[in-house]
C-alpha atoms as a PDB file:
ATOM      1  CA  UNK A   1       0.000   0.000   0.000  1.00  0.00           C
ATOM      2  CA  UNK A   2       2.975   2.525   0.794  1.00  0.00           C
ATOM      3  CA  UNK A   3       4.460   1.724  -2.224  1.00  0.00           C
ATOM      4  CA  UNK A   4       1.491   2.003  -4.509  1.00  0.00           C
ATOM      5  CA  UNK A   5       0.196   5.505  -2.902  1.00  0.00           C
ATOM      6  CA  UNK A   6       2.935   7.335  -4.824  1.00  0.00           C
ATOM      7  CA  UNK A   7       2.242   6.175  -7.868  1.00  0.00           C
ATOM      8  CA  UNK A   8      -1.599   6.979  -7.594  1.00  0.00           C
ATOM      9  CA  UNK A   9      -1.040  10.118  -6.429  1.00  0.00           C
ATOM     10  CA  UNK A  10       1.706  11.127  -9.167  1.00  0.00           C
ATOM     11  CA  UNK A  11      -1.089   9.610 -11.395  1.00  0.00           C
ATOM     12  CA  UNK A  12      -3.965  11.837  -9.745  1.00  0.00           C
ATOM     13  CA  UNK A  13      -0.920  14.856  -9.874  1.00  0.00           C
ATOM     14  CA  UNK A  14      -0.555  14.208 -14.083  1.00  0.00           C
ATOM     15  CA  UNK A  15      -4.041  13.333 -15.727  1.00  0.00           C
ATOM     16  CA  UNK A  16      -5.622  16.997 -14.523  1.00  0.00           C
ATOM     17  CA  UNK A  17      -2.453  18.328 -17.070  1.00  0.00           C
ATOM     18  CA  UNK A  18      -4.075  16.202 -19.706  1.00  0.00           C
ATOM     19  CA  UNK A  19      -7.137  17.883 -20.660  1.00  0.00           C
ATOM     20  CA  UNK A  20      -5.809  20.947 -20.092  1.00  0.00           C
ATOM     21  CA  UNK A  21      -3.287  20.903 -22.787  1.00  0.00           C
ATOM     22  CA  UNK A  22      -6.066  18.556 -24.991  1.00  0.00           C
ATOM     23  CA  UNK A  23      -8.189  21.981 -24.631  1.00  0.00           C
ATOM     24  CA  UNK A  24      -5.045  24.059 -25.392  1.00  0.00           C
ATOM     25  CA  UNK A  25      -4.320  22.690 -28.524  1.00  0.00           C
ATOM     26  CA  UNK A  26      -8.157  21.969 -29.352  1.00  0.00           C
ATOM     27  CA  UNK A  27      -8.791  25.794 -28.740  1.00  0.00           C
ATOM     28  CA  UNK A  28      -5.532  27.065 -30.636  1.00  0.00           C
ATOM     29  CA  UNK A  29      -6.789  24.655 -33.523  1.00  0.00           C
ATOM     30  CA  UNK A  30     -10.107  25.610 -33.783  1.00  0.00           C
ATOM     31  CA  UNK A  31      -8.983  29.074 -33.688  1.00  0.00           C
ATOM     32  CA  UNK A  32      -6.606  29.167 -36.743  1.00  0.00           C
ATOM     33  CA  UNK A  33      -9.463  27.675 -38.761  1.00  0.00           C
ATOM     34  CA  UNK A  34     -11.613  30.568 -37.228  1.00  0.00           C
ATOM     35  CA  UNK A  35      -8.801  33.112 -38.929  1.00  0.00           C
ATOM     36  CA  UNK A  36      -8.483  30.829 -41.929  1.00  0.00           C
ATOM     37  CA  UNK A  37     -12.092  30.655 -42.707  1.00  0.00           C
ATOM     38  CA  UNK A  38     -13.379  34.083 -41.121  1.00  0.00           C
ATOM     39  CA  UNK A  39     -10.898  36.974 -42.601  1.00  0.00           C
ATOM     40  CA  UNK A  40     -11.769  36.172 -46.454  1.00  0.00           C
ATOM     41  CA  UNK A  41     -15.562  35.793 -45.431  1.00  0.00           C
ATOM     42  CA  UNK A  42     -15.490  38.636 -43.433  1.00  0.00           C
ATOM     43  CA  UNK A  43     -13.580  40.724 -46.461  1.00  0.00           C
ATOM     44  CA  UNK A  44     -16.187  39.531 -49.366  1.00  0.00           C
ATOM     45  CA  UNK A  45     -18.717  41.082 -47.133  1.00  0.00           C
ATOM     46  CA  UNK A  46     -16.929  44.527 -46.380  1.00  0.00           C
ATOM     47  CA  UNK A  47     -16.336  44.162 -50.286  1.00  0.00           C
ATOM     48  CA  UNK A  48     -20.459  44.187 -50.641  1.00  0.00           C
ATOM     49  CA  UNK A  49     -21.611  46.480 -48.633  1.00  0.00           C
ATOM     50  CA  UNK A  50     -18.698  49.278 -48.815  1.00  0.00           C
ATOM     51  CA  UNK A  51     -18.035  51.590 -52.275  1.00  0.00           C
ATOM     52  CA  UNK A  52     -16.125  54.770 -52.099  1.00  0.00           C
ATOM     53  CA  UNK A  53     -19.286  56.700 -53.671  1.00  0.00           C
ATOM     54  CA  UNK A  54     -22.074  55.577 -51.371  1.00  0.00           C
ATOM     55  CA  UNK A  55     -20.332  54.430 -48.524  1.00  0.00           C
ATOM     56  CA  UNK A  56     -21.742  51.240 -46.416  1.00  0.00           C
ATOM     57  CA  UNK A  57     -24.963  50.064 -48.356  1.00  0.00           C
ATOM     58  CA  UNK A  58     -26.643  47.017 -48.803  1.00  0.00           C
ATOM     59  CA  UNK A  59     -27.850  47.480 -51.961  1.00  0.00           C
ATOM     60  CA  UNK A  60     -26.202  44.055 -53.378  1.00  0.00           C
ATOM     61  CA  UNK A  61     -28.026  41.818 -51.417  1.00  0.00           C
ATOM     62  CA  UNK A  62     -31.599  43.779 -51.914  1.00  0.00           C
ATOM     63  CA  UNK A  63     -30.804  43.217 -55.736  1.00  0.00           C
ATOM     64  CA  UNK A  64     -30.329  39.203 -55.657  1.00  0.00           C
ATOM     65  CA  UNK A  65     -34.032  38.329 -55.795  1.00  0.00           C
ATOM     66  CA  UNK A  66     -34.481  40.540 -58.862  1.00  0.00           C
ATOM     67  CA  UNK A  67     -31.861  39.680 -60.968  1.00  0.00           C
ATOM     68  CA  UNK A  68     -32.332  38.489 -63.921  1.00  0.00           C
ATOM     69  CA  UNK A  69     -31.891  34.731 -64.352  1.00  0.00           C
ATOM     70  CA  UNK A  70     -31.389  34.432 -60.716  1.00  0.00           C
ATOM     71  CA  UNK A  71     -34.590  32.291 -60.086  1.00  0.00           C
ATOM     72  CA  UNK A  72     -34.046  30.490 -62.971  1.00  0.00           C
ATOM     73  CA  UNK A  73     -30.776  29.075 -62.102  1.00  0.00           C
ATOM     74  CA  UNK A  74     -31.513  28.455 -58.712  1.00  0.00           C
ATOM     75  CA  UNK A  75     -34.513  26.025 -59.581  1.00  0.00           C
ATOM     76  CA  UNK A  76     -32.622  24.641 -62.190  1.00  0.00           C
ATOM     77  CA  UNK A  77     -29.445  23.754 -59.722  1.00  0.00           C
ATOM     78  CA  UNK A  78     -31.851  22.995 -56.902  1.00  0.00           C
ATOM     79  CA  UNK A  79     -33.696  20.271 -58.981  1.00  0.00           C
ATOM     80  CA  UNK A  80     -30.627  18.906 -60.542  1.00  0.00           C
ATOM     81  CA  UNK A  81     -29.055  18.791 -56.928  1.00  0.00           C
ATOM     82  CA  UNK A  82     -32.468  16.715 -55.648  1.00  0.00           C
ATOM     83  CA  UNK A  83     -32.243  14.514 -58.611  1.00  0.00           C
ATOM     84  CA  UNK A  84     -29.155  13.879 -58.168  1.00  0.00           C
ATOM     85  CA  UNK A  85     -29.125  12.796 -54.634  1.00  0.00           C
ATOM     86  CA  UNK A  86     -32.201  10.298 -55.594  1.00  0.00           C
ATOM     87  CA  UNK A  87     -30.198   9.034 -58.052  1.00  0.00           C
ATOM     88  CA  UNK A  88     -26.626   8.074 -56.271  1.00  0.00           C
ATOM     89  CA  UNK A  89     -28.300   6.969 -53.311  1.00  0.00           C
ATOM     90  CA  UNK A  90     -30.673   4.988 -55.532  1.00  0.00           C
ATOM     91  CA  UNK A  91     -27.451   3.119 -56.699  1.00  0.00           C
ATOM     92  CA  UNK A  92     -24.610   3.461 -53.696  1.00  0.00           C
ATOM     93  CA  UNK A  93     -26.994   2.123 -50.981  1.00  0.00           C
ATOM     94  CA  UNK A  94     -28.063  -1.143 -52.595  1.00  0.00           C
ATOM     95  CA  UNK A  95     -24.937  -1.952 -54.141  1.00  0.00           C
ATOM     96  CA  UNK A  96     -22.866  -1.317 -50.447  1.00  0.00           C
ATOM     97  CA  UNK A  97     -25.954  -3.413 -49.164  1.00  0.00           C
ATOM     98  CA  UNK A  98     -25.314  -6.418 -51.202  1.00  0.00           C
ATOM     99  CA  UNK A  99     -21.931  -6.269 -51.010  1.00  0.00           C
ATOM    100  CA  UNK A 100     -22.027  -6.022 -46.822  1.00  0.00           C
ATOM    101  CA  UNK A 101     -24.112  -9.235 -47.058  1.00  0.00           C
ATOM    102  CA  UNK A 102     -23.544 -11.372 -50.059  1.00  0.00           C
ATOM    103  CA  UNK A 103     -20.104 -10.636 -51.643  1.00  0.00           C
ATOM    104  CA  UNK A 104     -17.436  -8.912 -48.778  1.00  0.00           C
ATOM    105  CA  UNK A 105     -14.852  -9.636 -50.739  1.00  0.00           C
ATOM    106  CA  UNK A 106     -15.865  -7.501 -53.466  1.00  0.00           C
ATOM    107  CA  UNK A 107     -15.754  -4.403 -50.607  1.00  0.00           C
ATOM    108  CA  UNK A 108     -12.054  -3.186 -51.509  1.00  0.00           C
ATOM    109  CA  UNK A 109     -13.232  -3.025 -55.558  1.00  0.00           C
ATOM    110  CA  UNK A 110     -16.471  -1.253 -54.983  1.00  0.00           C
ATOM    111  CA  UNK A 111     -14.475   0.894 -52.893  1.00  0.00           C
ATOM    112  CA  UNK A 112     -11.822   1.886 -55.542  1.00  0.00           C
ATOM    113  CA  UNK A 113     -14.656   1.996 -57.879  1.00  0.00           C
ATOM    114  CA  UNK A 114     -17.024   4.605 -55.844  1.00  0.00           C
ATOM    115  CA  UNK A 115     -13.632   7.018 -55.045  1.00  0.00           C
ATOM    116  CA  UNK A 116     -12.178   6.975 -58.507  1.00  0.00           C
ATOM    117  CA  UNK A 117     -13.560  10.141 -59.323  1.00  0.00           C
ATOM    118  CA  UNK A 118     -11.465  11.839 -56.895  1.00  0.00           C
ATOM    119  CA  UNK A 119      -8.278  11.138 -58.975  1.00  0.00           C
ATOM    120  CA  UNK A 120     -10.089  11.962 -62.432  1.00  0.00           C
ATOM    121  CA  UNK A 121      -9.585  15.868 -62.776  1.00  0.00           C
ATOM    122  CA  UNK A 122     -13.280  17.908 -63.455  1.00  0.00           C
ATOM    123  CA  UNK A 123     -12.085  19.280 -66.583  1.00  0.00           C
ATOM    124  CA  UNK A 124     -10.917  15.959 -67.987  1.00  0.00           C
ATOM    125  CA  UNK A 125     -13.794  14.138 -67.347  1.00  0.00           C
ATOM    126  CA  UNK A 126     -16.175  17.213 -69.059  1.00  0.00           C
ATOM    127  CA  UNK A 127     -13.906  16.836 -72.016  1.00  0.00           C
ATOM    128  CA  UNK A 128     -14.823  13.379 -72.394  1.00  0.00           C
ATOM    129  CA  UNK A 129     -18.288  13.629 -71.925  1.00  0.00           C
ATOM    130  CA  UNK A 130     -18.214  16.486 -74.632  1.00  0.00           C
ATOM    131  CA  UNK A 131     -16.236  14.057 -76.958  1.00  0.00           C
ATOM    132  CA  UNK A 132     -19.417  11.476 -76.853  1.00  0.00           C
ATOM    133  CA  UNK A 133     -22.265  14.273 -76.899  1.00  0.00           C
ATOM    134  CA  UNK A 134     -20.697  15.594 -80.058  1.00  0.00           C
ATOM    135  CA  UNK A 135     -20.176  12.045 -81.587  1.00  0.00           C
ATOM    136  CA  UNK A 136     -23.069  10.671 -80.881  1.00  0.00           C
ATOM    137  CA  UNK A 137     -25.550  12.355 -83.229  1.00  0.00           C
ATOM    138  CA  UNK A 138     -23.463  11.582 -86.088  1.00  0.00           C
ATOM    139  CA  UNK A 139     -23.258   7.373 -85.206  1.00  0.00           C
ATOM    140  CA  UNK A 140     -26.289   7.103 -83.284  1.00  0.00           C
ATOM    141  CA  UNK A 141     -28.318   8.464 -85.965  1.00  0.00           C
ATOM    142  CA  UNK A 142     -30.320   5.575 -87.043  1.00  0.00           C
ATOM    143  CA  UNK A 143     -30.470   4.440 -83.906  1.00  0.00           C
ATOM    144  CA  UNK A 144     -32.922   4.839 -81.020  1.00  0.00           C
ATOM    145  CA  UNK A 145     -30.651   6.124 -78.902  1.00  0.00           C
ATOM    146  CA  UNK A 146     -30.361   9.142 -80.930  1.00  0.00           C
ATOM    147  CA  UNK A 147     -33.519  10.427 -79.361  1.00  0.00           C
ATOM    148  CA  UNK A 148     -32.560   9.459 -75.904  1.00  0.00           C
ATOM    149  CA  UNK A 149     -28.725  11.309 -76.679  1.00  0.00           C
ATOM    150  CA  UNK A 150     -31.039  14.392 -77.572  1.00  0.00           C
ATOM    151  CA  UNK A 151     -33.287  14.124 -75.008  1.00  0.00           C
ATOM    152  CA  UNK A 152     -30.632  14.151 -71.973  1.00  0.00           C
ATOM    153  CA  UNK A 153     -29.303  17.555 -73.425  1.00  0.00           C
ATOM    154  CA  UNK A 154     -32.387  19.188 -73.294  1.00  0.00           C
ATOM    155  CA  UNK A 155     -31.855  22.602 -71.809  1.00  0.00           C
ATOM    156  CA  UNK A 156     -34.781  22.883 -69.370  1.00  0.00           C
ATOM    157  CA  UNK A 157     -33.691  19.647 -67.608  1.00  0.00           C
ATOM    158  CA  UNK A 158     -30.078  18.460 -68.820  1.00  0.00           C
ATOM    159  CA  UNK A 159     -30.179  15.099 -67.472  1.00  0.00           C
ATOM    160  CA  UNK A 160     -26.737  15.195 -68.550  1.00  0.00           C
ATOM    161  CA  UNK A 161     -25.568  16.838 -65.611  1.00  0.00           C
ATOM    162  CA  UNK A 162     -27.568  14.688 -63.334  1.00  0.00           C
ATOM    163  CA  UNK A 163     -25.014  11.683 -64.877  1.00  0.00           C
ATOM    164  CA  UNK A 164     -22.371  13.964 -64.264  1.00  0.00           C
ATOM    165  CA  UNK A 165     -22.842  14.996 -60.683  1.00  0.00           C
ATOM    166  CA  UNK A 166     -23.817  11.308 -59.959  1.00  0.00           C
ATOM    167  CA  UNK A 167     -20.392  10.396 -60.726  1.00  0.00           C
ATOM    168  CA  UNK A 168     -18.498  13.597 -59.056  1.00  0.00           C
ATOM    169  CA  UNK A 169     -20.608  13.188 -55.395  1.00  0.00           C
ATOM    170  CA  UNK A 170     -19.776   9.332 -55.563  1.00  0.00           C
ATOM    171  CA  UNK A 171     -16.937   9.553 -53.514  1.00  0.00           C
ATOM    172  CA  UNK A 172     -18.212  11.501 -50.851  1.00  0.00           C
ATOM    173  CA  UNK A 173     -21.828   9.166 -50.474  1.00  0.00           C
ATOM    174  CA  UNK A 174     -19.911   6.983 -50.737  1.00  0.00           C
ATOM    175  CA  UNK A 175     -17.373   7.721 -47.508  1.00  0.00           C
ATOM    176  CA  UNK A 176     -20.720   8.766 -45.653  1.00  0.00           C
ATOM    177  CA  UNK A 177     -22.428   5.591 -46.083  1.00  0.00           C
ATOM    178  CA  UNK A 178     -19.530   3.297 -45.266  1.00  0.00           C
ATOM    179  CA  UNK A 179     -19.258   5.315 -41.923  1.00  0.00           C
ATOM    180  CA  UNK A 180     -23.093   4.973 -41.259  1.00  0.00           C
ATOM    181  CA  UNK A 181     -22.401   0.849 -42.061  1.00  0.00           C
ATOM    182  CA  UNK A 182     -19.812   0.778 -39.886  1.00  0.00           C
ATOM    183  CA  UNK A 183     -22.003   2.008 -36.514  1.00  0.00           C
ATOM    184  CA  UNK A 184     -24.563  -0.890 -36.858  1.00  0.00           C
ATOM    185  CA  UNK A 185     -24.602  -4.580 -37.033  1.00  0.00           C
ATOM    186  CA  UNK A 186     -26.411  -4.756 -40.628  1.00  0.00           C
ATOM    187  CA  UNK A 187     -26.565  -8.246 -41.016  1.00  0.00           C
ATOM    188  CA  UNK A 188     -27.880  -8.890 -37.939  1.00  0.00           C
ATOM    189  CA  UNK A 189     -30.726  -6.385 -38.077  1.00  0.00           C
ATOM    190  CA  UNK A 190     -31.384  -8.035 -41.952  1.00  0.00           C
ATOM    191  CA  UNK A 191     -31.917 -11.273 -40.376  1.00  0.00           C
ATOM    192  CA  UNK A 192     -33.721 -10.831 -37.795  1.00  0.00           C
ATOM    193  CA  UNK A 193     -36.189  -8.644 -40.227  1.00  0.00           C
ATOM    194  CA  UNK A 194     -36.373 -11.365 -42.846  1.00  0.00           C
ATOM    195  CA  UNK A 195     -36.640 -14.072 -40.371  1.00  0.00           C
ATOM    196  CA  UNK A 196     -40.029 -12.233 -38.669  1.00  0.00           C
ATOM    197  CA  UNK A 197     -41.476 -12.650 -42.396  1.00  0.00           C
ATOM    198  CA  UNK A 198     -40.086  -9.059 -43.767  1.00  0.00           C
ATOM    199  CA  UNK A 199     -40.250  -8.293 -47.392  1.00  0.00           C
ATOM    200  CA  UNK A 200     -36.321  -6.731 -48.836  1.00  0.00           C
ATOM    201  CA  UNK A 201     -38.067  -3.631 -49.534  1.00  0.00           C
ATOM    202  CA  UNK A 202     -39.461  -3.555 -46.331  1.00  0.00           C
ATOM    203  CA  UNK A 203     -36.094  -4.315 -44.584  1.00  0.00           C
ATOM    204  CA  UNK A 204     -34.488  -1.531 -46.589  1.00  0.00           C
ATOM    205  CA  UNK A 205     -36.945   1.222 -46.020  1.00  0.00           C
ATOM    206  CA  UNK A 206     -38.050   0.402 -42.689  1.00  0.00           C
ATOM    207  CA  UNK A 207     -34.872  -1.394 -40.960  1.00  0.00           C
ATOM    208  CA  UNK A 208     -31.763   0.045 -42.693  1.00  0.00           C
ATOM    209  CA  UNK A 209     -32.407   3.413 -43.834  1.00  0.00           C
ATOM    210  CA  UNK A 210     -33.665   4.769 -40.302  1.00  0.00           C
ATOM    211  CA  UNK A 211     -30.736   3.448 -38.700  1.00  0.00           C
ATOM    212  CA  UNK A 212     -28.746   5.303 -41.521  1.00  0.00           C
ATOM    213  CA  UNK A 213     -30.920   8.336 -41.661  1.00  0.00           C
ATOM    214  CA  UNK A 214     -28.338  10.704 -40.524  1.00  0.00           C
ATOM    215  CA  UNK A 215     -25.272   9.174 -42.721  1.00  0.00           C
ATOM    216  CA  UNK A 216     -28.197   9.185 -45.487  1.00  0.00           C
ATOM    217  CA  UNK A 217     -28.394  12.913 -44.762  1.00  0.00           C
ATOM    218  CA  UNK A 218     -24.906  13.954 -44.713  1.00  0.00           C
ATOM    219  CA  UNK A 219     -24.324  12.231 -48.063  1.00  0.00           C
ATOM    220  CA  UNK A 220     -27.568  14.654 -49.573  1.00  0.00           C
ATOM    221  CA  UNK A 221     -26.274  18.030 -47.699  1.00  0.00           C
ATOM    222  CA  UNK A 222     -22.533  16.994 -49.633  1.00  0.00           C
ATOM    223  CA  UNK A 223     -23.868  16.287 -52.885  1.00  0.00           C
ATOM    224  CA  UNK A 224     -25.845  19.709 -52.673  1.00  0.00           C
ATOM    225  CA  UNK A 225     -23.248  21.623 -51.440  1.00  0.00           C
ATOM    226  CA  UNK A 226     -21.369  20.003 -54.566  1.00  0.00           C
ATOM    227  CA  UNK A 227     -24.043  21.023 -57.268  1.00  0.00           C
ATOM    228  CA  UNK A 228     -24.551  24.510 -55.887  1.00  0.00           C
ATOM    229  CA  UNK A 229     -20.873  25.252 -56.185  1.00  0.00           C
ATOM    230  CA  UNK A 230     -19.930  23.246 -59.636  1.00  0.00           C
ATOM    231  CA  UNK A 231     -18.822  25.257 -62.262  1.00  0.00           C
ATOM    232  CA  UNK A 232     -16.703  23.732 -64.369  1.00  0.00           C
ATOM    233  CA  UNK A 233     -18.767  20.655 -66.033  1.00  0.00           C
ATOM    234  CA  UNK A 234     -21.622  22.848 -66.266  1.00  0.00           C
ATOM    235  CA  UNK A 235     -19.881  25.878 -68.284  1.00  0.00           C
ATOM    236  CA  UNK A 236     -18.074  24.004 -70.910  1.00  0.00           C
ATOM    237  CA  UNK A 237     -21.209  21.999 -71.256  1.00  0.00           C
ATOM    238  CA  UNK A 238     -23.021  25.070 -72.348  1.00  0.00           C
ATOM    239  CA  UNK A 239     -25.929  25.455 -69.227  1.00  0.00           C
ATOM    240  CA  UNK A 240     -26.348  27.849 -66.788  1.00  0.00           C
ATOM    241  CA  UNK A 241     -26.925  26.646 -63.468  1.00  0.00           C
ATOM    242  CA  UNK A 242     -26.627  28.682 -60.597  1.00  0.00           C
ATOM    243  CA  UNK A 243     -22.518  28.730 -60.219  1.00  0.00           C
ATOM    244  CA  UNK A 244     -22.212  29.680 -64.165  1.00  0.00           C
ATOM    245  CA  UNK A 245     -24.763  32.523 -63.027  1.00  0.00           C
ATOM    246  CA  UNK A 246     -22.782  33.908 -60.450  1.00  0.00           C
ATOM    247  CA  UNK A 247     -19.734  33.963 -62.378  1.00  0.00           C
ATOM    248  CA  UNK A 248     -21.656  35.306 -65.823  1.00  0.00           C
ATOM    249  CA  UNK A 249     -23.456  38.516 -63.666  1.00  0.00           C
ATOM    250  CA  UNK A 250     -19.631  39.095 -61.893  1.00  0.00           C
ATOM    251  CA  UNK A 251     -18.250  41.025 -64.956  1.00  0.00           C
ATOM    252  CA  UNK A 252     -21.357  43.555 -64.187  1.00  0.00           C
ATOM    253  CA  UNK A 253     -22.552  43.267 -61.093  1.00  0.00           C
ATOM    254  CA  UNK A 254     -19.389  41.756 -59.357  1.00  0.00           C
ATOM    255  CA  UNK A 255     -20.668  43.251 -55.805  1.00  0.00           C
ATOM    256  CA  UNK A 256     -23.824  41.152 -56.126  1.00  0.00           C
ATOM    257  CA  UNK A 257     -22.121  38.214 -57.501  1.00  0.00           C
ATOM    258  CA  UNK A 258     -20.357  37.893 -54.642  1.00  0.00           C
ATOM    259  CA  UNK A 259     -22.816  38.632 -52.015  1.00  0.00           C
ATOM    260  CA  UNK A 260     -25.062  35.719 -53.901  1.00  0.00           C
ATOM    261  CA  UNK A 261     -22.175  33.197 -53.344  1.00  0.00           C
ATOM    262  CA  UNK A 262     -21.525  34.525 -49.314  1.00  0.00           C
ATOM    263  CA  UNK A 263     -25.227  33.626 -48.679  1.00  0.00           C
ATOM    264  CA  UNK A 264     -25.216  29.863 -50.562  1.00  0.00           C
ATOM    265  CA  UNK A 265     -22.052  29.346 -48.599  1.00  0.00           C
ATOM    266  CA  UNK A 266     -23.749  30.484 -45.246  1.00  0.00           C
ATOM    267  CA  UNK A 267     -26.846  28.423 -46.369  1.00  0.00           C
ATOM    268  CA  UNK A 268     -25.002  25.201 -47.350  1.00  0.00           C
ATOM    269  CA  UNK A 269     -22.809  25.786 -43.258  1.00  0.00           C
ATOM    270  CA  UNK A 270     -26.471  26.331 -42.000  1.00  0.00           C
ATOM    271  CA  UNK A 271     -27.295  23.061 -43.349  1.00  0.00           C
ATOM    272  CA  UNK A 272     -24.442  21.127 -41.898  1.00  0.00           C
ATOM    273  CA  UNK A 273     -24.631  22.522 -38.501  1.00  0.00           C
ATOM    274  CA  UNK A 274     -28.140  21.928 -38.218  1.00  0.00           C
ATOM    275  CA  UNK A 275     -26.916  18.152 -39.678  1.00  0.00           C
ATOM    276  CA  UNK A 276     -24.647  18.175 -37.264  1.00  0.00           C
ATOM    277  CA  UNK A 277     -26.397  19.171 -34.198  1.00  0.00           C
ATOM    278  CA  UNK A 278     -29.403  16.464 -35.333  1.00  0.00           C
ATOM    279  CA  UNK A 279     -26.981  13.478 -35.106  1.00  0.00           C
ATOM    280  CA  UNK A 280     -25.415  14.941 -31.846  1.00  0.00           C
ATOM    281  CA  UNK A 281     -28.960  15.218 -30.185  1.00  0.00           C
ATOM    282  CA  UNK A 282     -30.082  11.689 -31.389  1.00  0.00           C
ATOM    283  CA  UNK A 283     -26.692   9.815 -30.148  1.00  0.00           C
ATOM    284  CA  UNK A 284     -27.205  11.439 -26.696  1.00  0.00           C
ATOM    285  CA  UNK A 285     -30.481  10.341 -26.549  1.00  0.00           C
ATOM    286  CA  UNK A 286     -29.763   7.082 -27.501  1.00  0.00           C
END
C-alpha cells in the first residue's frame, strides 16, 4: 500500500495536465481555422456592402431576388441537386448493401470503384463527356438512342448533368455511407427482419435506412453543397446553373455576384450545422 500511494497520487498529480493541454491545442486549432475561414468571409462582405461613392450600403443583397436569371438558375441547380441525390443513393446504398451481405470480398473493388472520381480531374472528365455528346448524333443516328442522346441535353432539364454529378458526389456518399455501415450490425438487423417474415423492400426502407438516416443525410447536404458550387462541367457543357450565373453577372454586377455566393455558402454551413447538431442530439439520446 505505501508503495502504490505514490504512484496513484503522481497519477492523480498528471491526468488533470491532460485535458488541459487537450483543450489548449483543441482551442488554438479551432482558432486558426476561425482566422483561416473568417478573414476572407469577413472581407467579401466589407467588399459588398462598402463603395467609395455611397459608402456602407446594402444594396447588393436587396438586388439578388431581382436579378435576372437568378430564379431560374436556382430552380434549375436545386432540382438537378435533388435529382441527383435520388439518383446516387438509388445506386450506392443497394450496391454497399449487397456487397455487406452477399459478396465482402468484393468491398475493396467497390471501394476503388465509388472514389475513382477523386483522382479523375473535373475538366478531364467534361472533355470526355463532350467528346461522346458531339459524336453521338453523327453514329447514333439511325439508332434509337439518338432520341434518348437528344433528349438528356435538353436545356430545361439536362439530365446530362444529373449523370455527371452522380459520378463527381460518388466519392463523398460513398465515404458517408460506409461510416453509417460501420455504426450498426447490418446483417444482424437483416436477419432478424427477414426471419419475422419481412419483405427486402421492407427491410431496406423500414430497418436500414432509419438506422442510416443521418449518414443518409450527410451524403444529400454533400452532394448539394457540390451542385450549388460546380462550375466547371456545367460551363463548358453550355448550361447555366446557378454557379455559371454567379460567375456570368460578376463582370457587371461583381458586388452582387459575390454577395449571392456569401449567402449559398452560409446556407449550405447552415445546413451542416443543423446536420450536425441532429446526429449529436439523437446519439445522446440514444
Amino acid at each position: 500500500m505505501v508503495a502504490v500511494t505514490p504512484i496513484l497520487q503522481a497519477g492523480q498529480a498528471v491526468s488533470p495536465g491532460r485535458p488541459r493541454r487537450t483543450r489548449l491545442w483543441r482551442g488554438l486549432v479551432l482558432g486558426v481555422a476561425a482566422v483561416y475561414f473568417l478573414v476572407p468571409m469577413g472581407t467579401s462582405f466589407w467588399f459588398t456592402v462598402h463603395n467609395e461613392q455611397q459608402g456602407f450600403s446594402l444594396g447588393a443583397y436587396l438586388r439578388i431576388l431581382s436579378a435576372e436569371g437568378f430564379g431560374t438558375s436556382m430552380l434549375l441547380s436545386l432540382g438537378l441537386a435533388a435529382a441527383t441525390i435520388v439518383t446516387v443513393l438509388g445506386l450506392t446504398l443497394p450496391a454497399m448493401l449487397a456487397v455487406r451481405l452477399g459478396a465482402p470480398r468484393l468491398r475493396p473493388v467497390l471501394e476503388v470503384v465509388c472514389t475513382l472520381p477523386l483522382v479523375v480531374p473535373p475538366i478531364t472528365f467534361v472533355s470526355g463527356i463532350g467528346t461522346v455528346l458531339r459524336w453521338g448524333p453523327d453514329h447514333l443516328a439511325s439508332t434509337p438512342f439518338w432520341a434518348t442522346l437528344i433528349a438528356i441535353q435538353n436545356e430545361t432539364f439536362p439530365t446530362v448533368l444529373v449523370l455527371a454529378y452522380v459520378v463527381l458526389a460518388l466519392p463523398f456518399v460513398y465515404r458517408s455511407l460506409d461510416a453509417g455501415l460501420h455504426a450498426i450490425d447490418v446483417r444482424t438487423l437483416v436477419e432478424a427482419a427477414r426471419n419475422l417474415g419481412a419483405s427486402w423492400p421492407h427491410v431496406v426502407f423500414r430497418v436500414i435506412v432509419p438506422n442510416l438516416r443521418s449518414a443518409i443525410a450527410g451524403a444529400s447536404f454533400l452532394t448539394l453543397a457540390l451542385v450549388l458550387g460546380e462550375y466547371t462541367v456545367a460551363a463548358l457543357l453550355g448550361y447555366r446553373t446557378f454557379p455559371v450565373w454567379i460567375v456570368t453577372i460578376a463582370g457587371s454586377e461583381g458586388q452582387m455576384s459575390v454577395a449571392v455566393s456569401i449567402l449559398s455558402l452560409l446556407l449550405i454551413w447552415v445546413l451542416l450545422l443543423v446536420l450536425s447538431g441532429a446526429g449529436a442530439k439523437r446519439r445522446s439520446s440514444s
